[in-house]
Protein backbone atom coordinates (compact mmCIF):
# COMPACT_ATOMS: atom_id res chain seq x y z
CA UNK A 1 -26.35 11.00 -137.52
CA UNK A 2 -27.01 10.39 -134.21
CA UNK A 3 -30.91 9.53 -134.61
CA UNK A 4 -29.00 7.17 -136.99
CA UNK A 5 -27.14 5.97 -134.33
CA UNK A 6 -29.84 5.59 -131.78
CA UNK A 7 -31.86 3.14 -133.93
CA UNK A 8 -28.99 1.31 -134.99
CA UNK A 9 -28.13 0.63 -131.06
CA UNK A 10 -31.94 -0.27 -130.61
CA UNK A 11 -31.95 -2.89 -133.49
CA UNK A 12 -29.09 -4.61 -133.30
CA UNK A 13 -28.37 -6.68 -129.85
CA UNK A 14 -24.77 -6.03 -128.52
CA UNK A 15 -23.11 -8.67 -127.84
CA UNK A 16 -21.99 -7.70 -124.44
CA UNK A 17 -25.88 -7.48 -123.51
CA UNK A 18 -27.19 -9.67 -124.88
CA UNK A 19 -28.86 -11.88 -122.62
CA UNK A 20 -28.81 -15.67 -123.07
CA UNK A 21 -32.64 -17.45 -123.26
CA UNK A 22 -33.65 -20.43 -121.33
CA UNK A 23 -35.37 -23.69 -123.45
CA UNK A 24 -38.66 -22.11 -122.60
CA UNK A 25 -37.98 -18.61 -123.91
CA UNK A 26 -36.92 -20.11 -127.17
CA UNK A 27 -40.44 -22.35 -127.63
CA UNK A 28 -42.49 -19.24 -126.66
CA UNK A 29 -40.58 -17.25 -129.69
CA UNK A 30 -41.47 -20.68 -131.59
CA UNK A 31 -45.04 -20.17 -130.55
CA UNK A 32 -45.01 -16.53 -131.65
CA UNK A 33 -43.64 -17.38 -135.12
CA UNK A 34 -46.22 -20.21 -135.44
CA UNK A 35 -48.88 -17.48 -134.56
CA UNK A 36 -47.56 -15.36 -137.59
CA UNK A 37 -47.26 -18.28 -139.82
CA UNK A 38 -51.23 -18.86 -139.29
CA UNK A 39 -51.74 -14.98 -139.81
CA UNK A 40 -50.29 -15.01 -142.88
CA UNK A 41 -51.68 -18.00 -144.31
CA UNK A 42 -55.13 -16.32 -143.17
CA UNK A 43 -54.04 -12.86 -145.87
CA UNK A 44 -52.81 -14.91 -148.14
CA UNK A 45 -55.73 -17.15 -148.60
CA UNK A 46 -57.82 -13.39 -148.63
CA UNK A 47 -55.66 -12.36 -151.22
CA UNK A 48 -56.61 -15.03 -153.66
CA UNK A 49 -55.42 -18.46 -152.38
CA UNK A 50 -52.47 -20.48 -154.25
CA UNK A 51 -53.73 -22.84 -156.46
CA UNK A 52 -53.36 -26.62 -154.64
CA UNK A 53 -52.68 -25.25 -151.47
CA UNK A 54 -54.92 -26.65 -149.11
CA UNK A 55 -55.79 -23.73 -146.99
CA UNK A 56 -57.73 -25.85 -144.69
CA UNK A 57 -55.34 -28.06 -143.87
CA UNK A 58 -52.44 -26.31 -143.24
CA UNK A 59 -54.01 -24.07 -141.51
CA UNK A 60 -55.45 -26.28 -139.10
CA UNK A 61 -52.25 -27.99 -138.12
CA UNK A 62 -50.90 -24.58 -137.32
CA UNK A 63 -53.50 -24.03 -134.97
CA UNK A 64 -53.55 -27.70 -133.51
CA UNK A 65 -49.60 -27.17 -133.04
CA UNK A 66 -50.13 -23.41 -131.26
CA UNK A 67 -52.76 -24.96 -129.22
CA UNK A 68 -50.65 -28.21 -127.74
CA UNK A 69 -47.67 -25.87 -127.73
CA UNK A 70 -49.72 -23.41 -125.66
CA UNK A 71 -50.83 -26.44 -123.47
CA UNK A 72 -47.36 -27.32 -122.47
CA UNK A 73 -46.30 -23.81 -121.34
CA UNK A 74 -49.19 -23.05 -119.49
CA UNK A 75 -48.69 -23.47 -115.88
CA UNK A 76 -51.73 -24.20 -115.06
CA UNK A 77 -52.01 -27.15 -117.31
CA UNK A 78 -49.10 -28.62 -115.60
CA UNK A 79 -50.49 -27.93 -112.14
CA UNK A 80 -53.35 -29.75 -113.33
CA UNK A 81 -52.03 -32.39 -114.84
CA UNK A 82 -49.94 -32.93 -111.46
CA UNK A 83 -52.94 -32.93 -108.84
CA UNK A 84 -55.17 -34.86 -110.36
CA UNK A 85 -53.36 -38.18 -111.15
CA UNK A 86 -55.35 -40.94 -110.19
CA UNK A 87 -54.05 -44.71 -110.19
CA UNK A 88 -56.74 -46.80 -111.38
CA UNK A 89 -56.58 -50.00 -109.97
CA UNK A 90 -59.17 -52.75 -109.29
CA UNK A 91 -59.80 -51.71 -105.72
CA UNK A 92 -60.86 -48.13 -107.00
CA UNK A 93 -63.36 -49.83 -109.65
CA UNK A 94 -65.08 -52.22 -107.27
CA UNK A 95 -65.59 -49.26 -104.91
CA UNK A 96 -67.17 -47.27 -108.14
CA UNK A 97 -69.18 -50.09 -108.54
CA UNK A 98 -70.44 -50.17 -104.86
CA UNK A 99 -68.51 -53.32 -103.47
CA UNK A 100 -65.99 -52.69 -100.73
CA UNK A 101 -63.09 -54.61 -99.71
């Protein structure tokens, strides 16, 4: 009974500890589920494919969507995407081209 117990308390969250997640937390448990999603498409095509279910397709929006959703949490990305801003304005093409002002 109380190895019973134990995994009960393990399994299912109390609600006096449960801990509240932030917007973030909740698209990186999106992200996870979206990596699953693509795993299991993956067997089941293995297993014998669905007849007119495109595989391909679906399959490839699942990793297009992991791979922008991966984008936007990286930190780095946004780091990146932060420093190197450029304003493109006439004065910076006519010094491309060799002409200064």
């Amino acid at each position: 009974m109380k190895k019973l117990m134990l995994v009960l308390a393990l399994v299912l969250p109390s609600t006096a500890g449960a801990l509240e997640l932030s917007a973030e937390d909740y698209l990186r448990l999106s992200l996870q589920k979206l990596k699953e999603a693509k795993l299991y498409a993956e067997k089941s095509k293995e297993a014998g494919r669905v007849k007119g279910f495109n595989y391909q397709l679906y399959i490839g929006y699942l990793e297009r969507t992991i791979e922008n959703l991966e984008k936007a949490l990286s930190r780095k990305e946004r780091e990146y995407d932060d420093y190197y801003r450029l304003k493109v304005d006439s004065d910076l093409l006519l010094k491309d081209l060799g002409e200064r002002k």
